[in-house]
N, C-alpha and C. Protein backbone atom coordinates (compact mmCIF):
# COMPACT_ATOMS: atom_id res chain seq x y z
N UNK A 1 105.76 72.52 88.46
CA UNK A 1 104.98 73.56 87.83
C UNK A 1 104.98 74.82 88.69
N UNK A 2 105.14 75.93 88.27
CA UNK A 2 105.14 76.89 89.09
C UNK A 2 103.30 77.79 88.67
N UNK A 3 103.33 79.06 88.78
CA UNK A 3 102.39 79.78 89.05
C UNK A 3 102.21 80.23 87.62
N UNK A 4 103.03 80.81 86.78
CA UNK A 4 103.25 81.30 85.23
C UNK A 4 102.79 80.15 84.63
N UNK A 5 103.19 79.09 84.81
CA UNK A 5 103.21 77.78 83.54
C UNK A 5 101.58 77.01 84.25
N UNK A 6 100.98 77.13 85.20
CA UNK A 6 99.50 77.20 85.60
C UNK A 6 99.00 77.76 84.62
N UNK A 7 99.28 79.05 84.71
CA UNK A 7 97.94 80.35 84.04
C UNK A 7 98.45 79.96 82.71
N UNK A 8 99.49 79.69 82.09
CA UNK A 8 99.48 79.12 80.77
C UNK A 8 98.39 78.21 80.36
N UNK A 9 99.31 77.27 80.97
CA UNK A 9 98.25 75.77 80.46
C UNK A 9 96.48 76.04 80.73
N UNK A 10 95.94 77.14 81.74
CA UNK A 10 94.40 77.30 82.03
C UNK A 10 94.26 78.08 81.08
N UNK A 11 94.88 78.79 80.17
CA UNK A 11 94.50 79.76 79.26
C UNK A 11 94.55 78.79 77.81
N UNK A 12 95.30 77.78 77.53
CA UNK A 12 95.58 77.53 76.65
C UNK A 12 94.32 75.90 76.25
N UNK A 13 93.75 75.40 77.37
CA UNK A 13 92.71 74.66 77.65
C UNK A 13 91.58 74.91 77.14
N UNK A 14 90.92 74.25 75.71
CA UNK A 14 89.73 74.62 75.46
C UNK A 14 88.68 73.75 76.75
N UNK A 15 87.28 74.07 76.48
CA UNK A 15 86.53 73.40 77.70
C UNK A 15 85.29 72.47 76.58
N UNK A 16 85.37 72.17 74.97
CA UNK A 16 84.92 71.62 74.67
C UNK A 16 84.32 70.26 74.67
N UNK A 17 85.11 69.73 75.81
CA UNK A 17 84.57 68.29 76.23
C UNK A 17 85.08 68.40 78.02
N UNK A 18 84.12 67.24 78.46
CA UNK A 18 83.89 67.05 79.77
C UNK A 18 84.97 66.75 79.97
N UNK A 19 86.52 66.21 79.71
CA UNK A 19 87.40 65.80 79.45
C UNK A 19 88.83 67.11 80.39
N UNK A 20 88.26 67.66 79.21
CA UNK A 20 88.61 69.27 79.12
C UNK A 20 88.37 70.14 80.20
N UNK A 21 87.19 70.07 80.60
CA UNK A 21 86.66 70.86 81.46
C UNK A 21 87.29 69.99 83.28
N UNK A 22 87.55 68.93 82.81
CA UNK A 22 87.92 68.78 84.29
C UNK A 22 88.98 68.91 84.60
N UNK A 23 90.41 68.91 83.37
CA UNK A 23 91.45 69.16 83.46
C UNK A 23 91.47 70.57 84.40
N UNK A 24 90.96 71.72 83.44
CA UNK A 24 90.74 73.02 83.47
C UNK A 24 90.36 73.20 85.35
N UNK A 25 89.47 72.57 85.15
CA UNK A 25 89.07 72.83 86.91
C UNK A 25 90.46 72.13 88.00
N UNK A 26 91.01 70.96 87.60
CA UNK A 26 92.50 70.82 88.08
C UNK A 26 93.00 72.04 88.44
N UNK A 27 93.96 72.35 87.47
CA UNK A 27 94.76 73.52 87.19
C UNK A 27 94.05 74.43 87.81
N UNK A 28 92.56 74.90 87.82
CA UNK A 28 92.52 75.83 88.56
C UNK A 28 92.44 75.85 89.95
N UNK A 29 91.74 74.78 90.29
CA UNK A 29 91.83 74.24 91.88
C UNK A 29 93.44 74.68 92.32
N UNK A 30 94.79 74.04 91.50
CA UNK A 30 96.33 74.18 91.83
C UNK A 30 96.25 75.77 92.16
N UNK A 31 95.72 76.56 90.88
CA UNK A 31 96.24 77.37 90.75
C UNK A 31 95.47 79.17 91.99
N UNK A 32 94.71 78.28 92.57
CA UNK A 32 94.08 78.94 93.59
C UNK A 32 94.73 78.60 94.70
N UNK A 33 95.20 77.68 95.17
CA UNK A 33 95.56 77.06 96.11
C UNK A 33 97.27 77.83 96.16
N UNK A 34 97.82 77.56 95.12
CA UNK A 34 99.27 78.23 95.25
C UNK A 34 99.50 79.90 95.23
N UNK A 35 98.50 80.54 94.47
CA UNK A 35 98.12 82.09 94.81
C UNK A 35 97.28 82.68 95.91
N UNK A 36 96.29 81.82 96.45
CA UNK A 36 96.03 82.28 97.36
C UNK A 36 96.01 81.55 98.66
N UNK A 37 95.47 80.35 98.63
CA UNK A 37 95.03 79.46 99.92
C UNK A 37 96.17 79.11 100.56
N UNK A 38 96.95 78.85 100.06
CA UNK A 38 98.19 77.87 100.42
C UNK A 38 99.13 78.44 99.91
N UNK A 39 99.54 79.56 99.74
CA UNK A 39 100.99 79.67 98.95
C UNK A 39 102.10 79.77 100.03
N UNK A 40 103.17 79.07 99.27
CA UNK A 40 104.58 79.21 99.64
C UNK A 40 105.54 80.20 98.67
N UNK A 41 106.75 80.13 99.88
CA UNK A 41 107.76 81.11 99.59
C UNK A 41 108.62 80.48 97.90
N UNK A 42 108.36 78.79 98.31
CA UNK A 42 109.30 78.35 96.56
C UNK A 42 108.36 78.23 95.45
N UNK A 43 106.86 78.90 95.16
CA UNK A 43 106.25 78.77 94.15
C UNK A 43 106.22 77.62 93.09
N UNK A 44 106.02 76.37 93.97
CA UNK A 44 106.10 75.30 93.16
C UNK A 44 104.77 74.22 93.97
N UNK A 45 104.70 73.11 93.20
CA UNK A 45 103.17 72.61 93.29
C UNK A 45 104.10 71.54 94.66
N UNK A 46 103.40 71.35 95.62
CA UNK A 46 104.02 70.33 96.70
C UNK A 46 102.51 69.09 97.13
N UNK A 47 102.80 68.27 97.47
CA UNK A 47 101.77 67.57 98.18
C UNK A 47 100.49 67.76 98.26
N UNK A 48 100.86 68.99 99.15
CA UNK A 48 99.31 69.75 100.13
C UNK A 48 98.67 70.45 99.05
N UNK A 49 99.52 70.61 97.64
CA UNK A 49 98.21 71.30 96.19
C UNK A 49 97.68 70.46 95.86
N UNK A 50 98.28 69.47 95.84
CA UNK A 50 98.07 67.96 95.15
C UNK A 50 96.81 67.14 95.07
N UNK A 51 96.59 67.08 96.57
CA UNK A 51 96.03 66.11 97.83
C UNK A 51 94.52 66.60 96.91
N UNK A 52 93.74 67.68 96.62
CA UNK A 52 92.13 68.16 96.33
C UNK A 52 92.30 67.46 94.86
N UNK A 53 92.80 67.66 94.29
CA UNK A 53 92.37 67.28 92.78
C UNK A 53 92.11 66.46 92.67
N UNK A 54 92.33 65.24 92.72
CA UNK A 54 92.14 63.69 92.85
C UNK A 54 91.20 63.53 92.99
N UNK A 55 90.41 64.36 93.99
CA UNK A 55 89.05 64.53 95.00
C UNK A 55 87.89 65.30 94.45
N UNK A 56 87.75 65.55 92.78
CA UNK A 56 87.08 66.50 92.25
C UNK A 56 85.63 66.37 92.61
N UNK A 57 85.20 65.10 92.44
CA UNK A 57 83.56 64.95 92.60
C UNK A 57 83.02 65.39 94.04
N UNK A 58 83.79 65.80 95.15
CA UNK A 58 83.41 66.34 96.81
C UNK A 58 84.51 67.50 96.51
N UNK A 59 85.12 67.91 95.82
CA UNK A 59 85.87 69.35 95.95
C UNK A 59 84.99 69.98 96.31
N UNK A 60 83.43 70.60 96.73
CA UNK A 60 82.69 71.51 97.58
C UNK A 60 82.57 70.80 98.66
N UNK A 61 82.60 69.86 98.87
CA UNK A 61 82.50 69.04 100.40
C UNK A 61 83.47 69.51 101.25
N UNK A 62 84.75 69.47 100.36
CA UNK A 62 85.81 69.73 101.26
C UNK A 62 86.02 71.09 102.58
N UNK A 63 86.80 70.20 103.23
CA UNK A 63 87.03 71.33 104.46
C UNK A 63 87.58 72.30 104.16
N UNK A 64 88.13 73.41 103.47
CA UNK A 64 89.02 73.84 102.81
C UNK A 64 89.77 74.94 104.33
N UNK A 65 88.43 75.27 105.06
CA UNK A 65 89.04 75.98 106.35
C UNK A 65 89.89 75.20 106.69
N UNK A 66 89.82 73.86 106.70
CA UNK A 66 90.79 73.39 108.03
C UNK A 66 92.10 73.21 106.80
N UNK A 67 91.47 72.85 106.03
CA UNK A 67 93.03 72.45 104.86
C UNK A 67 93.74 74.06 105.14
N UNK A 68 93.51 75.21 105.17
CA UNK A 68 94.42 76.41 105.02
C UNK A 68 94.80 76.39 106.36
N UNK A 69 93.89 76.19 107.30
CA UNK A 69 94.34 76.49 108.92
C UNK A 69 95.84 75.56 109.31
N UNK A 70 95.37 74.07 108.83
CA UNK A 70 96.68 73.38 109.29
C UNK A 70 97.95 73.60 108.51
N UNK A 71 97.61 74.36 107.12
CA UNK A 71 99.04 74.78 106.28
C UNK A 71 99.47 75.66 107.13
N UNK A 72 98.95 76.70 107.77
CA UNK A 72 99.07 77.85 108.30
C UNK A 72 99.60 77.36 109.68
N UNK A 73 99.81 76.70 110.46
CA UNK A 73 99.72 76.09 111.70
C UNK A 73 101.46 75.18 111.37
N UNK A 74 101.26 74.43 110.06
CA UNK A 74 102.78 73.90 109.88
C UNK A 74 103.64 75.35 109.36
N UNK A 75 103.34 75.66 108.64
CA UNK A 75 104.08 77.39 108.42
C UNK A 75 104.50 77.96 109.97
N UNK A 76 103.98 77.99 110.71
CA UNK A 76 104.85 78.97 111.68
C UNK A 76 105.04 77.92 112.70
N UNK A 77 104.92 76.72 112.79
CA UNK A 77 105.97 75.61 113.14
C UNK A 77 107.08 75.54 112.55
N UNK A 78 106.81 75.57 111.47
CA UNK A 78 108.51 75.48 110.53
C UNK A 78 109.39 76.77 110.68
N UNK A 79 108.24 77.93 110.73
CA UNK A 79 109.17 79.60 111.22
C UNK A 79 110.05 79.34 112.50
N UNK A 80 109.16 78.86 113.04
CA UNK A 80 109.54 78.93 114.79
C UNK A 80 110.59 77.99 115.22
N UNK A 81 110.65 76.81 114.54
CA UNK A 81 111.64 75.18 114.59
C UNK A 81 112.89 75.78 113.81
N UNK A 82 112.85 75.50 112.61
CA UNK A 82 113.42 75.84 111.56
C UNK A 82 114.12 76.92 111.30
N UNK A 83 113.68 77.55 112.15
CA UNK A 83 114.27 79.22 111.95
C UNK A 83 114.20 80.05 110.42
N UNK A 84 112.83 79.56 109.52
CA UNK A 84 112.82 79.68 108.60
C UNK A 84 112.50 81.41 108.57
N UNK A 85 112.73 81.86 107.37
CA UNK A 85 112.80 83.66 107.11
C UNK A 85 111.04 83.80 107.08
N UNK A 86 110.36 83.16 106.40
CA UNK A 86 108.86 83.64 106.12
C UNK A 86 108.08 82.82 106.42
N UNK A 87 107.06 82.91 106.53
CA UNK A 87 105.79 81.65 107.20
C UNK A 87 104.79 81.35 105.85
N UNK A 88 104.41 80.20 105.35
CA UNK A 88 103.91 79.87 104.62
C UNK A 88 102.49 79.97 105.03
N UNK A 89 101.57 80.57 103.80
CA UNK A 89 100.18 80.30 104.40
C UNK A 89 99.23 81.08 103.65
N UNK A 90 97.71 81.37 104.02
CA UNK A 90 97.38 82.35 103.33
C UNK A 90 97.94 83.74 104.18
N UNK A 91 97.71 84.72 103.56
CA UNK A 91 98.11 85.81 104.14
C UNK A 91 96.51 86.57 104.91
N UNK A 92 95.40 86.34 104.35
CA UNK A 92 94.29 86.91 104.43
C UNK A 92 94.21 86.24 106.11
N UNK A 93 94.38 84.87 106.08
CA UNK A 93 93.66 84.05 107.00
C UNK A 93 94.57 84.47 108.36
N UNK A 94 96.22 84.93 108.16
CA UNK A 94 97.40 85.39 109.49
C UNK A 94 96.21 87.05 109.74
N UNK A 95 95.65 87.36 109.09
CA UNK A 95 95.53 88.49 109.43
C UNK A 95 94.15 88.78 109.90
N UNK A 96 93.06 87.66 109.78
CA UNK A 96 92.18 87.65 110.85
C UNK A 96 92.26 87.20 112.20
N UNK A 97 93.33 86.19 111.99
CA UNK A 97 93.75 85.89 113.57
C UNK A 97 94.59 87.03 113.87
N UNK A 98 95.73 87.57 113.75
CA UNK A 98 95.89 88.79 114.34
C UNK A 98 95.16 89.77 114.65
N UNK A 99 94.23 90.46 114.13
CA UNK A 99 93.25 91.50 114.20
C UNK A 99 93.10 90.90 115.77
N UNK A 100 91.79 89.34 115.32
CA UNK A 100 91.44 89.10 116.40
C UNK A 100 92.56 89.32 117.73
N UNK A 101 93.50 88.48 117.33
CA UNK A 101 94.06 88.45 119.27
C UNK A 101 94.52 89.83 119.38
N UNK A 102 95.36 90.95 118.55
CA UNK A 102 95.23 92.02 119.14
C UNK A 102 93.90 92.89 119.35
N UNK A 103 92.34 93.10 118.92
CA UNK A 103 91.26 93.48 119.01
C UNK A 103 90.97 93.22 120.88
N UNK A 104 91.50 91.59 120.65
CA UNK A 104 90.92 91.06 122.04
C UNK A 104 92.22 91.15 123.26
N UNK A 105 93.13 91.48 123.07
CA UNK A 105 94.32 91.87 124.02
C UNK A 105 93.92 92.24 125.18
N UNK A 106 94.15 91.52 126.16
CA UNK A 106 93.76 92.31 127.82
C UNK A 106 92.67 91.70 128.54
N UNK A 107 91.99 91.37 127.35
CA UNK A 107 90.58 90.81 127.82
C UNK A 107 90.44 89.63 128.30
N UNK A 108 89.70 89.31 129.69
CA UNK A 108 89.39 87.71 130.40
C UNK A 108 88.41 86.94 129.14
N UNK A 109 89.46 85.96 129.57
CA UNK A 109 88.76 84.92 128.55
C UNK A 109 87.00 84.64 128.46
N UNK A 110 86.42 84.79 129.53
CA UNK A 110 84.85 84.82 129.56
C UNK A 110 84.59 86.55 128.17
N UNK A 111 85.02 87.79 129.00
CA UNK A 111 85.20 88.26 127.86
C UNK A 111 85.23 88.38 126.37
N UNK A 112 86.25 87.57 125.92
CA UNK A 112 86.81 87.65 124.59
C UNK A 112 85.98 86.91 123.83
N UNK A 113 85.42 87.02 122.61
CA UNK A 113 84.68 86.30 121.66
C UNK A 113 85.29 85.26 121.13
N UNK A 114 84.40 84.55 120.21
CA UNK A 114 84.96 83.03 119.98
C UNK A 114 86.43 83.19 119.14
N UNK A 115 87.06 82.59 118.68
CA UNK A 115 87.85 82.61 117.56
C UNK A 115 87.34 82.94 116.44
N UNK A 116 87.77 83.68 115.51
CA UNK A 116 86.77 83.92 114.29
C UNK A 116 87.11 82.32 113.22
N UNK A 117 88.21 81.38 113.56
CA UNK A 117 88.25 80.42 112.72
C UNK A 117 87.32 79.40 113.20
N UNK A 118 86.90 79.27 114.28
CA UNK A 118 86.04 78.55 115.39
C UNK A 118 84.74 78.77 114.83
N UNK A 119 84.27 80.21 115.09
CA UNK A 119 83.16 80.13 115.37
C UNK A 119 82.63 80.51 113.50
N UNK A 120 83.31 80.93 112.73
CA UNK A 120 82.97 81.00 111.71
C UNK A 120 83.39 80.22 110.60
């Protein structure tokens, strides 16, 4: 399934039964996860979209920080190993850790504030 044939099938989903409505929350759980949380460079559903749905009745329980952090963490393992062209991940989440370590550049570690994935 890619990203187009998602927003299909969530548009095309009535929510008239409980049935319905949990499909709908599926697909959208996927379809958050592959546009924003987790997306990759081949726009297709893998494992790591997979893994929450199953899990609907604690889908707010879930860790979802650490679920994006460790996508983000195998993404530039695979850049760095692999010699792959792009890093998989969110894009929002590469760019609070950058801010941070360049913000904090230079600075002794007593210095520097927590991690913003740490401490927030």
């Amino acid at each position: 399934m890619t990203l187009k044939s998602l927003t299909d099938e969530m548009m095309d989903i009535g929510i008239g039964n409980e049935e319905d409505r949990l499909i709908f929350k599926r697909i959208f759980i996927l379809y958050i996860q592959m546009a924003f949380l987790l997306p990759t460079t081949i726009n297709k559903i893998s494992h790591v979209h997979l893994a929450p749905i199953f899990e609907m009745d604690t889908i707010t329980e879930r860790n979802w920080g650490g679920h994006v952090l460790s996508f983000i963490v195998k993404g530039i393992t695979d850049y760095k190993e692999k010699k792959k062209k792009a890093i998989d991940g969110c894009l929002f989440a590469l760019m609070i850790i950058y801010f941070h370590l360049s913000k904090n550049k230079g600075k002794k570690r007593a210095e520097r504030p927590p991690k913003p994935w740490i401490s927030n």
